[in-house]
Structures are given as C-alpha cells and as structure tokens.
C-alpha atoms as a PDB file:
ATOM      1  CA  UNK A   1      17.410  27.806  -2.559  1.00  0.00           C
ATOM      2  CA  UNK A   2      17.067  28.935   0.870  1.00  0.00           C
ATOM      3  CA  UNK A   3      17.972  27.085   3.513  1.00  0.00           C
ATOM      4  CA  UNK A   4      16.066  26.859   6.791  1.00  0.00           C
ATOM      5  CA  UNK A   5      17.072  28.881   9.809  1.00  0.00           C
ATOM      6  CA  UNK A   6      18.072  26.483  12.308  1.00  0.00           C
ATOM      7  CA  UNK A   7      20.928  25.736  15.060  1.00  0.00           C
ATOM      8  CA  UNK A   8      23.460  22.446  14.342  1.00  0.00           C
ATOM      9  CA  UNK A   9      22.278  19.651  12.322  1.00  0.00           C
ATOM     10  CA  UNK A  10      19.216  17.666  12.125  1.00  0.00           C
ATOM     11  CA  UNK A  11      18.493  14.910   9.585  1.00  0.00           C
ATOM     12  CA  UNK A  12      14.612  15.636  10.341  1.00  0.00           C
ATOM     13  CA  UNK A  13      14.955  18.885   9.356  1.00  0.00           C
ATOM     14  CA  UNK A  14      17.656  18.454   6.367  1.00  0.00           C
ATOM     15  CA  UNK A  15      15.194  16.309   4.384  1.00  0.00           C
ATOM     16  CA  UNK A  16      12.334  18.636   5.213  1.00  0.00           C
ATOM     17  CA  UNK A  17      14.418  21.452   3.833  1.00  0.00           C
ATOM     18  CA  UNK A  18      15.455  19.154   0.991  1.00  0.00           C
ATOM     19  CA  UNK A  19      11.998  18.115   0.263  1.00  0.00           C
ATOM     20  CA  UNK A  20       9.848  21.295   0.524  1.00  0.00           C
ATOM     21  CA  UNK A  21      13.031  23.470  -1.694  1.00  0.00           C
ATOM     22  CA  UNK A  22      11.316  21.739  -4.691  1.00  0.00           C
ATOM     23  CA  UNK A  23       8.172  23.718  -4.152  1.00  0.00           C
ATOM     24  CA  UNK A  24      10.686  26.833  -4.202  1.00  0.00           C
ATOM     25  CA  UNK A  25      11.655  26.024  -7.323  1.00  0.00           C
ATOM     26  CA  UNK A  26       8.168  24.324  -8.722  1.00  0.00           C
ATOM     27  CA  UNK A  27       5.997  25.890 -11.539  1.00  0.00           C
ATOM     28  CA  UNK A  28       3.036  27.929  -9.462  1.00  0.00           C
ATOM     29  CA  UNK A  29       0.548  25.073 -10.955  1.00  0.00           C
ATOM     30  CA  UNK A  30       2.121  22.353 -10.083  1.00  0.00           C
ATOM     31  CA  UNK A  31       2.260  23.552  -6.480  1.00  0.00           C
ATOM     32  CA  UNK A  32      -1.387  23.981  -6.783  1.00  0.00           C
ATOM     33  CA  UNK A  33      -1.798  20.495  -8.045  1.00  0.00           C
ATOM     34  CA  UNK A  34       0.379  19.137  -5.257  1.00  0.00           C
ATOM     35  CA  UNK A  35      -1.758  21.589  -2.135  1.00  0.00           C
ATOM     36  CA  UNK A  36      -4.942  19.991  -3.959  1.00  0.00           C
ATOM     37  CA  UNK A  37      -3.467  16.325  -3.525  1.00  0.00           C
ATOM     38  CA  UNK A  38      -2.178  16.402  -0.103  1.00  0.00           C
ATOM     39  CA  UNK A  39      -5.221  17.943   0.807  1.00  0.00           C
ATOM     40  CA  UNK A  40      -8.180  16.354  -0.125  1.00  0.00           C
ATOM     41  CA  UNK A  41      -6.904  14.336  -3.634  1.00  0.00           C
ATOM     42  CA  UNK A  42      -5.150  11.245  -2.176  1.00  0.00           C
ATOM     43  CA  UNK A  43      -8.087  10.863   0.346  1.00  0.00           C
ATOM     44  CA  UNK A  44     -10.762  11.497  -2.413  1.00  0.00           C
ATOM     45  CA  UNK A  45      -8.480   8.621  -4.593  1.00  0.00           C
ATOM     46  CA  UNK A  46      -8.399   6.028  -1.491  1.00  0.00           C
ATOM     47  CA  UNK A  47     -12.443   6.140  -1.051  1.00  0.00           C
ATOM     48  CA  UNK A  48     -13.164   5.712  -4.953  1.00  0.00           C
ATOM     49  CA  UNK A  49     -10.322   2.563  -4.719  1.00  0.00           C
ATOM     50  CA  UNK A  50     -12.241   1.119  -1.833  1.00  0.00           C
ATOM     51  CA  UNK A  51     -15.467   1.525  -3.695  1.00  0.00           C
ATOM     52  CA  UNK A  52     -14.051  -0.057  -6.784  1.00  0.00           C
ATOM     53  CA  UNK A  53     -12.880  -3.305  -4.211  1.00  0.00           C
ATOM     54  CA  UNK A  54     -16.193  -2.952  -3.114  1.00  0.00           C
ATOM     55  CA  UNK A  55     -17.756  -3.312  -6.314  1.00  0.00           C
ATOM     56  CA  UNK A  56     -15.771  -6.803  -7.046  1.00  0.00           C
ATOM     57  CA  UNK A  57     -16.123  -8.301  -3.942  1.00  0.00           C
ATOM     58  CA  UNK A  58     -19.686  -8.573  -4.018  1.00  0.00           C
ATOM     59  CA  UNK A  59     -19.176 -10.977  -6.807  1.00  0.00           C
ATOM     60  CA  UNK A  60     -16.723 -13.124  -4.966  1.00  0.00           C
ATOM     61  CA  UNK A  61     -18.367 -16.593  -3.600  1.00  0.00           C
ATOM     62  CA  UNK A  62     -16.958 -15.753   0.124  1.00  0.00           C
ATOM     63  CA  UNK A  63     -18.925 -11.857  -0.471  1.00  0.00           C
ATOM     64  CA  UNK A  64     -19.503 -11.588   3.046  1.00  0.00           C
ATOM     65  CA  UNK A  65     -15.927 -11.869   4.596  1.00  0.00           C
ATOM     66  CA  UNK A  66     -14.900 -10.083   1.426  1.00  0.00           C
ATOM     67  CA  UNK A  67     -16.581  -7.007   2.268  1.00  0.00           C
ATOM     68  CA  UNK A  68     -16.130  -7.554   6.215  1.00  0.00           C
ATOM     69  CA  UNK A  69     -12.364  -6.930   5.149  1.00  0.00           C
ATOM     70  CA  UNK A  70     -13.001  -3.609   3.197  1.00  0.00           C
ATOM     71  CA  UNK A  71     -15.336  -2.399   5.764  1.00  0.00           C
ATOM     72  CA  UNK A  72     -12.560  -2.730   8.295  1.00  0.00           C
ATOM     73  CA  UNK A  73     -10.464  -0.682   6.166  1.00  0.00           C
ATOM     74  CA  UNK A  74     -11.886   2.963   6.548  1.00  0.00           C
ATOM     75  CA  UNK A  75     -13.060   1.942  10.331  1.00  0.00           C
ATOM     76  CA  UNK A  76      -9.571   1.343  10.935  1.00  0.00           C
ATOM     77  CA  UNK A  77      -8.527   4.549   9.473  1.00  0.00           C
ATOM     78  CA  UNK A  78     -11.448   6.487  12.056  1.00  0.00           C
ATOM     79  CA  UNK A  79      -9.535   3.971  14.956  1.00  0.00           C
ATOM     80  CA  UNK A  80      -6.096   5.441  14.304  1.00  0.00           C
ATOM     81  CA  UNK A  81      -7.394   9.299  13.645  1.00  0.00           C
ATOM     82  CA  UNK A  82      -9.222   8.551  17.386  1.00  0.00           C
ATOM     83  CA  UNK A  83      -5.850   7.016  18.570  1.00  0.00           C
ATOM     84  CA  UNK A  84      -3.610  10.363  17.580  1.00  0.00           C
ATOM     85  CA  UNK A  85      -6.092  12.519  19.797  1.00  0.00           C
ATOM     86  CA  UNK A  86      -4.349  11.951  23.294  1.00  0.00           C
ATOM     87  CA  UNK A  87      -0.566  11.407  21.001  1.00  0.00           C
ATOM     88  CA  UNK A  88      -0.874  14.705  19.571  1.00  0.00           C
ATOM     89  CA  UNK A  89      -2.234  16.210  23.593  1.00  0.00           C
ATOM     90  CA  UNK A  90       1.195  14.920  25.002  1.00  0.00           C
ATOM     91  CA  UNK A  91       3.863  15.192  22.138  1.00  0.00           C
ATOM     92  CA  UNK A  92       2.638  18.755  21.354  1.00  0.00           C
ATOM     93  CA  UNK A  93       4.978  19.162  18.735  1.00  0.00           C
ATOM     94  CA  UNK A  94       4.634  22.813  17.098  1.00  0.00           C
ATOM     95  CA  UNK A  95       3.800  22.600  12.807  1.00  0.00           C
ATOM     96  CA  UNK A  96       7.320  22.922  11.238  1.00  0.00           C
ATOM     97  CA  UNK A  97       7.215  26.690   9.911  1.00  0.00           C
ATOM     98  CA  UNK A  98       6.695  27.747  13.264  1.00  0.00           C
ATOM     99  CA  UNK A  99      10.108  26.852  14.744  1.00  0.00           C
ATOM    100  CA  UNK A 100      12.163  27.388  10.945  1.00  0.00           C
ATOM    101  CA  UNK A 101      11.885  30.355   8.767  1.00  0.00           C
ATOM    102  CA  UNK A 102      12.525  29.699   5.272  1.00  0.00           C
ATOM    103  CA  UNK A 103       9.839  27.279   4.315  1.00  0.00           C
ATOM    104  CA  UNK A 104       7.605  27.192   1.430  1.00  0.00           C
ATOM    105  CA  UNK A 105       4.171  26.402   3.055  1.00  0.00           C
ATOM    106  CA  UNK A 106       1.525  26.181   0.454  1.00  0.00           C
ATOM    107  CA  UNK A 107      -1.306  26.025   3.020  1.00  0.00           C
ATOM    108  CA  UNK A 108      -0.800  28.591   5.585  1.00  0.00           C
ATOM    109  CA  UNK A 109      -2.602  28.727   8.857  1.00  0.00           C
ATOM    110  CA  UNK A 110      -2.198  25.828  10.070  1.00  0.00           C
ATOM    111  CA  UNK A 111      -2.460  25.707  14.554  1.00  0.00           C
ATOM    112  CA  UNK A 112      -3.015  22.267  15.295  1.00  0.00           C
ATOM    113  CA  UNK A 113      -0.030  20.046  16.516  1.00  0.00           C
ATOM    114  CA  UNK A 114       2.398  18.571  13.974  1.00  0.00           C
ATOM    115  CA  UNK A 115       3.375  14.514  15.335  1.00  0.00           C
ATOM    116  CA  UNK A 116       1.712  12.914  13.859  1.00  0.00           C
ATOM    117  CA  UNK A 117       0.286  13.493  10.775  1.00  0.00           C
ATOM    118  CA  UNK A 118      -3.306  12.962  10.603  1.00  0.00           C
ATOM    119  CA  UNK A 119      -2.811  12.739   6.454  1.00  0.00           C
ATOM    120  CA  UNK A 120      -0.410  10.324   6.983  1.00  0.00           C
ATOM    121  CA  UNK A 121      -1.989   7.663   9.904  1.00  0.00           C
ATOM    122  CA  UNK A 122      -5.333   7.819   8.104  1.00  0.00           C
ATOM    123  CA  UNK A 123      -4.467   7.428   4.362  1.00  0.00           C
ATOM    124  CA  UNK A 124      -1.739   4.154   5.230  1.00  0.00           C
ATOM    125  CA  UNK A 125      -4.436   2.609   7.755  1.00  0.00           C
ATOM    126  CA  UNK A 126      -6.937   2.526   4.977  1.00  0.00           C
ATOM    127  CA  UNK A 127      -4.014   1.019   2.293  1.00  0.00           C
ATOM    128  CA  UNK A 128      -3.190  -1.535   5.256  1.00  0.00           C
ATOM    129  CA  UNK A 129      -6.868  -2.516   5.581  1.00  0.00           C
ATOM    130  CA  UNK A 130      -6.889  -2.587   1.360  1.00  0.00           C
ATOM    131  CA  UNK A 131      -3.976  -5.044   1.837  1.00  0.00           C
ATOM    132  CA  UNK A 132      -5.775  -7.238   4.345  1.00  0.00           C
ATOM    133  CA  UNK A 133      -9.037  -7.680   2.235  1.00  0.00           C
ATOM    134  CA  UNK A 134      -7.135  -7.612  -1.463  1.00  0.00           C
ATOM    135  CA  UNK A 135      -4.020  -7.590  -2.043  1.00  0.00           C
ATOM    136  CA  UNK A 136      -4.001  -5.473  -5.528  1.00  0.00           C
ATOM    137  CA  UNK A 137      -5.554  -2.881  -4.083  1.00  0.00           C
ATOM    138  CA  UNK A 138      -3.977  -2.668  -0.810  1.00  0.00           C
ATOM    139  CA  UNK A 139      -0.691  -1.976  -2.820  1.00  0.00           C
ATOM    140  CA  UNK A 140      -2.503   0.660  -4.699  1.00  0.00           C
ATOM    141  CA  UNK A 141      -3.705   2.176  -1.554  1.00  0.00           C
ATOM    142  CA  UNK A 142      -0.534   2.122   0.077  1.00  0.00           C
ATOM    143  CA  UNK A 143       1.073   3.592  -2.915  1.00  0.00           C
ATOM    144  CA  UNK A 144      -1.459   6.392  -2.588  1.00  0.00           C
ATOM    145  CA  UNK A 145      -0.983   6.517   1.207  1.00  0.00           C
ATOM    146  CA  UNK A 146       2.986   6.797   0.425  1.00  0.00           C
ATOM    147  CA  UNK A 147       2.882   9.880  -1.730  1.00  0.00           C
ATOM    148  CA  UNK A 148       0.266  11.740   0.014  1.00  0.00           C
ATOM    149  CA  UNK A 149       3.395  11.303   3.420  1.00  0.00           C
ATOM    150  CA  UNK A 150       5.603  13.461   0.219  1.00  0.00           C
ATOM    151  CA  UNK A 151       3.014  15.447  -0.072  1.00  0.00           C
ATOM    152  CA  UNK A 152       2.658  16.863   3.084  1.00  0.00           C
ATOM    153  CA  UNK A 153       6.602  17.572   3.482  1.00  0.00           C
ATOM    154  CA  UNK A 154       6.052  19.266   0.391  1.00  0.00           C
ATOM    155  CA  UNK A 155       3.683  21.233   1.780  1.00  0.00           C
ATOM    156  CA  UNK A 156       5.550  22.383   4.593  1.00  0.00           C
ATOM    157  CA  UNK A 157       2.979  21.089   7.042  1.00  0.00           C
ATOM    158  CA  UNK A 158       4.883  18.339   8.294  1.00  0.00           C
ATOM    159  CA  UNK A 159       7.890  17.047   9.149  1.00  0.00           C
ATOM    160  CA  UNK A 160       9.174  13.319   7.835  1.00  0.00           C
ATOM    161  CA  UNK A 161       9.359  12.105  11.062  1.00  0.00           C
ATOM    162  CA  UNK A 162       5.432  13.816  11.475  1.00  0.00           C
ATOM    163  CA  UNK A 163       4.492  11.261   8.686  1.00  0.00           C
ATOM    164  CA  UNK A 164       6.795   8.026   9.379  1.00  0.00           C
ATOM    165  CA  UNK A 165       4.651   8.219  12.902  1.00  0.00           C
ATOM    166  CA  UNK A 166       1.571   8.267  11.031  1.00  0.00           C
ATOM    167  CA  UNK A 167       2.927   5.470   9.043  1.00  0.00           C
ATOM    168  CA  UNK A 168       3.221   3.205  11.930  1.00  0.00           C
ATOM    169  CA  UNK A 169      -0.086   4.417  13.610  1.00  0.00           C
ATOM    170  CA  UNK A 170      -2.115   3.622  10.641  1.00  0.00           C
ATOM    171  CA  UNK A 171       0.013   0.112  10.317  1.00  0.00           C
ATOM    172  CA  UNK A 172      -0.314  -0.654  13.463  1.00  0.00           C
ATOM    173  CA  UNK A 173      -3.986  -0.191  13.780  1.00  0.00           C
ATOM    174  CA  UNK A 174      -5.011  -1.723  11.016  1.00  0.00           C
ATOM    175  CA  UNK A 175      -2.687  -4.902  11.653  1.00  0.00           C
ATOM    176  CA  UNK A 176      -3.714  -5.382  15.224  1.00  0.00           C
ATOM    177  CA  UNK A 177      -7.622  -4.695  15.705  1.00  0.00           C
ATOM    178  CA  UNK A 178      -8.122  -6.425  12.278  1.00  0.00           C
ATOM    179  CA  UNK A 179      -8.414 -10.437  13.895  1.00  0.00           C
ATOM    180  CA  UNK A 180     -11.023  -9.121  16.609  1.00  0.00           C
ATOM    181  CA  UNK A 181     -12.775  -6.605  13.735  1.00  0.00           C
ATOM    182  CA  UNK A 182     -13.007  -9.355  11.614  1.00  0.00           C
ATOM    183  CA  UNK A 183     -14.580 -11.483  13.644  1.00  0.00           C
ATOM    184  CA  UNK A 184     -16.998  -9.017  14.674  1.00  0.00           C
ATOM    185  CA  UNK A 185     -17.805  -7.881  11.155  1.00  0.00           C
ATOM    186  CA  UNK A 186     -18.305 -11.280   9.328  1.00  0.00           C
ATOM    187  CA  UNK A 187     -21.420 -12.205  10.793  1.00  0.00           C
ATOM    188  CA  UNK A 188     -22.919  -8.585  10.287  1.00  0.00           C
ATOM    189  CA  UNK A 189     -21.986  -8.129   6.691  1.00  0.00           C
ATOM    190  CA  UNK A 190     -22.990 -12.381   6.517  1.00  0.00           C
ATOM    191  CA  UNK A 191     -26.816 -11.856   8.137  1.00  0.00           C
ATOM    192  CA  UNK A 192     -26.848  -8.708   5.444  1.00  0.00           C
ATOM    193  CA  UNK A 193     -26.542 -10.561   2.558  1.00  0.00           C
ATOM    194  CA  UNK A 194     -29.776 -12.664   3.664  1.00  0.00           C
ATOM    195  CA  UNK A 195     -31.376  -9.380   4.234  1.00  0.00           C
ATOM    196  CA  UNK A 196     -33.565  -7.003   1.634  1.00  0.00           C
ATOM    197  CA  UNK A 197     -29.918  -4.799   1.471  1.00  0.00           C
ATOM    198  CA  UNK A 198     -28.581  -7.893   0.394  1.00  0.00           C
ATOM    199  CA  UNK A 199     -27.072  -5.937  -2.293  1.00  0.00           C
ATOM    200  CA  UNK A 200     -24.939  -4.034   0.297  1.00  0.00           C
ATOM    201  CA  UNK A 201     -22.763  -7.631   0.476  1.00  0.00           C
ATOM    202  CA  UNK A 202     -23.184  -9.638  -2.848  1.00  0.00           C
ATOM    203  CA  UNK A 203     -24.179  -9.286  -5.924  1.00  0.00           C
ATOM    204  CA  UNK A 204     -26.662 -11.767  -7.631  1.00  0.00           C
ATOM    205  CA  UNK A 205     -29.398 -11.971  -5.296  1.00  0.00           C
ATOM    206  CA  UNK A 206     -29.937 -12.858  -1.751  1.00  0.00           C
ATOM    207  CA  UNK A 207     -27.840 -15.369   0.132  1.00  0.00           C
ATOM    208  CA  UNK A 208     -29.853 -18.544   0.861  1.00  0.00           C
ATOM    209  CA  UNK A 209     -31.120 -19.263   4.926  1.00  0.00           C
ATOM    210  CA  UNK A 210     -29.079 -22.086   6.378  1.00  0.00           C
ATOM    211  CA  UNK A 211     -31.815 -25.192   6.096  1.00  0.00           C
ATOM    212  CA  UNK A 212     -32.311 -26.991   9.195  1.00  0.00           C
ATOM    213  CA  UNK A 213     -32.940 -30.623   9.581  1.00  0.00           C
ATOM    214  CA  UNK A 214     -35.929 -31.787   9.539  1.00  0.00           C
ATOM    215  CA  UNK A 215     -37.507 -33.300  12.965  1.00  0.00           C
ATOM    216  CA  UNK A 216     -38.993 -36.884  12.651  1.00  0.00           C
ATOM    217  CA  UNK A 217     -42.210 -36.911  14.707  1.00  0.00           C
ATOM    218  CA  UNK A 218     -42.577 -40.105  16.601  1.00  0.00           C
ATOM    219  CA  UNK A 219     -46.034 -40.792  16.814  1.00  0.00           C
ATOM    220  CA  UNK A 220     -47.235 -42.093  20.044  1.00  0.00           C
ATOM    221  CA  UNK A 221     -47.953 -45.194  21.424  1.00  0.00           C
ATOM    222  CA  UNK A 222     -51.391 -46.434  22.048  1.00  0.00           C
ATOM    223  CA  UNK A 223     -52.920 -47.982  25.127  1.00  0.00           C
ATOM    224  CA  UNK A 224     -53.467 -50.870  23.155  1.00  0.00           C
ATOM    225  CA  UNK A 225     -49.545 -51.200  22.249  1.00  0.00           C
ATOM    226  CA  UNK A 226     -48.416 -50.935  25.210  1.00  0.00           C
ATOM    227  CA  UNK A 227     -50.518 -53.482  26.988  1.00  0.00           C
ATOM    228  CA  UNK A 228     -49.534 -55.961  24.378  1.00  0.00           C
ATOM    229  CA  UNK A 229     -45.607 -55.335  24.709  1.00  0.00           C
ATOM    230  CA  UNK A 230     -46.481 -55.493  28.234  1.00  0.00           C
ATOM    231  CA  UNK A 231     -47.917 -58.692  28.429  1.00  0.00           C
ATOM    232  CA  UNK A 232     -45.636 -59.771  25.653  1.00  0.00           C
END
C-alpha cells in the first residue's frame, strides 16, 4: 500500500496510515458497510440500545431514578457535542487528508475541523451515561462507541488522536455533570410517573401520591369547661 506523504515520523500519523491502508485493500462493499457505520450506523445502534434500557427500566421498582440515569445519557452526549464548539474554534486542527496525500477517504468533502471528533465524544458520552444507569448496556454502548473511534480512522476523517480526545470529552462529561444531573432529573422523571405520562417512567400503572398524615382536630373548649377548670 501507499504510504502517506509526510516529513519524519509521527506515531499519530503511522497508525492512521496503518489503519485507513485496510480500506486500500478492502472489498468495495465492505467499505460501504464501514462509511454507512461510522456515519450514521453506530449512532442509529446507540439510540435503539438506550431505548431497549429504556424499555426495562420502567419495570424496575426504583423506575424513576432508573430512567433519570438513561435520560442523562443522550443529554450528556448534547453537553459534550456543545463542549467541542469553542475546542474545535481554538485547536483548529485541519481534517487529516488535507495535510497527507495518500489516504483512502471514503467520505470526501469534509471542511469542518478535525480535534476532536464529534463521532467519537458523542457516541462514548452516551456508552458512559449507559454505564452509569446499567451496567450491561453501558458496556455494550461503549463497545459500540469504541468501534465507531475505528471507524472514523478508517474513514480517513480522523486522526487517532482526533478520537482518543473525543474519548475523554465524552468520559469526562458524562462522569462529572452526572451527580448534579442526577439530582436534577430524579424528581422530574419521579413527579412523571404520578402523572397521566406515567408510562414515560414505569410500567404498570401510575406511581401512588405520598399520603400525608392525618390532622387530629381538637375540638374546642366551651365556656362552660373552662369556668369549671377555672374554679377547679
């Protein structure tokens, strides 16, 4: 294969070369298959697993906090993309067939800034958030979240290091904000499942009102009574 055109040695670029000569060498379909699952697939995969969470944590006895921690996942994932606004503004890093002839890029066009990955940073803050709310599906979503950071070498869009940053965005979003989102979210998705969209949080039927205790009246005391306790 072709290597890329480049001055003196860079590890970055080595395992981008490395990576992206298999699509050189790749069956035209499977390239396809690969363009359609960096793309759009992985993402498409991630928001059917959280549905699927979704789906059995209704049915868990703590529903609301159970949900409160999936809902955190894709709002995490909208925190990060919002975070890598102003990181790609000041990093500026150009896409990675701009600066190295040779590449195999299998979606051309591309303008936008390379660091970091937008793929990347949203697909592992939604697995992190998974993680936080379930652990079997976290692992699936970070899985998902790992191969769709291949992906985009393979594509030629990115550069590792474009995707370990996205990595550690996502992570570090997800980690961080999740105490205070938590604690914002439970009593939402908890006053929901008392609602009519009660559905939305549990499955089952409504959650029952919190019962107050009941107040004793104390019936008051007569003239009469109180002339006799005071002459008593």
């Amino acid at each position: 294969m072709a290597g890329l055109a480049m001055d003196g040695s860079n590890p970055d670029v080595d395992v981008l070369d490395g990576i992206n000569g298999l699509a050189k060498d790749a069956p035209h379909w499977l390239n396809r298959a690969m363009e359609y699952l960096g793309e759009y697939g992985i993402i498409a995969g991630l928001a059917v697993l959280c549905l699927i969470a979704w789906w059995g944590a209704r049915k868990r006895p703590d529903a609301p906090s159970a949900v409160a921690g999936l809902v955190w996942a894709p709002l995490a994932a909208g925190m990060a993309l919002l975070a890598n606004i102003p990181i790609r503004a000041v990093v500026e890093r150009p896409r990675p067939f701009k600066d190295h002839a040779g590449l195999e890029v299998l979606i051309p066009g591309k303008s936008d800034f390379s660091f970091v990955s937008d793929h990347a940073t949203l697909t592992m803050a939604v697995g992190v958030g998974l993680f936080i709310a379930h652990r079997k599906y976290g692992l699936i979503g970070i899985a998902l979240a790992l191969l769709e950071g291949f992906c985009r070498v393979y594509m030629g869009v990115h550069y590792p290091t474009d995707v370990i940053g996205g990595f550690a965005l996502g992570t570090a979003v997800a980690l961080l904000l999740a105490p205070v989102a938590l604690a914002l979210l439970a009593p939402v998705t908890t006053a929901v499942s008392r609602s009519p969209g009660w559905w939305l949080v549990r499955a089952g039927g409504p959650a029952a009102r919190p019962v107050s205790e009941p107040v004793t009246a104390v019936p008051p005391v007569s003239h009469t009574e109180r002339d006799e306790d005071l002459a008593a």
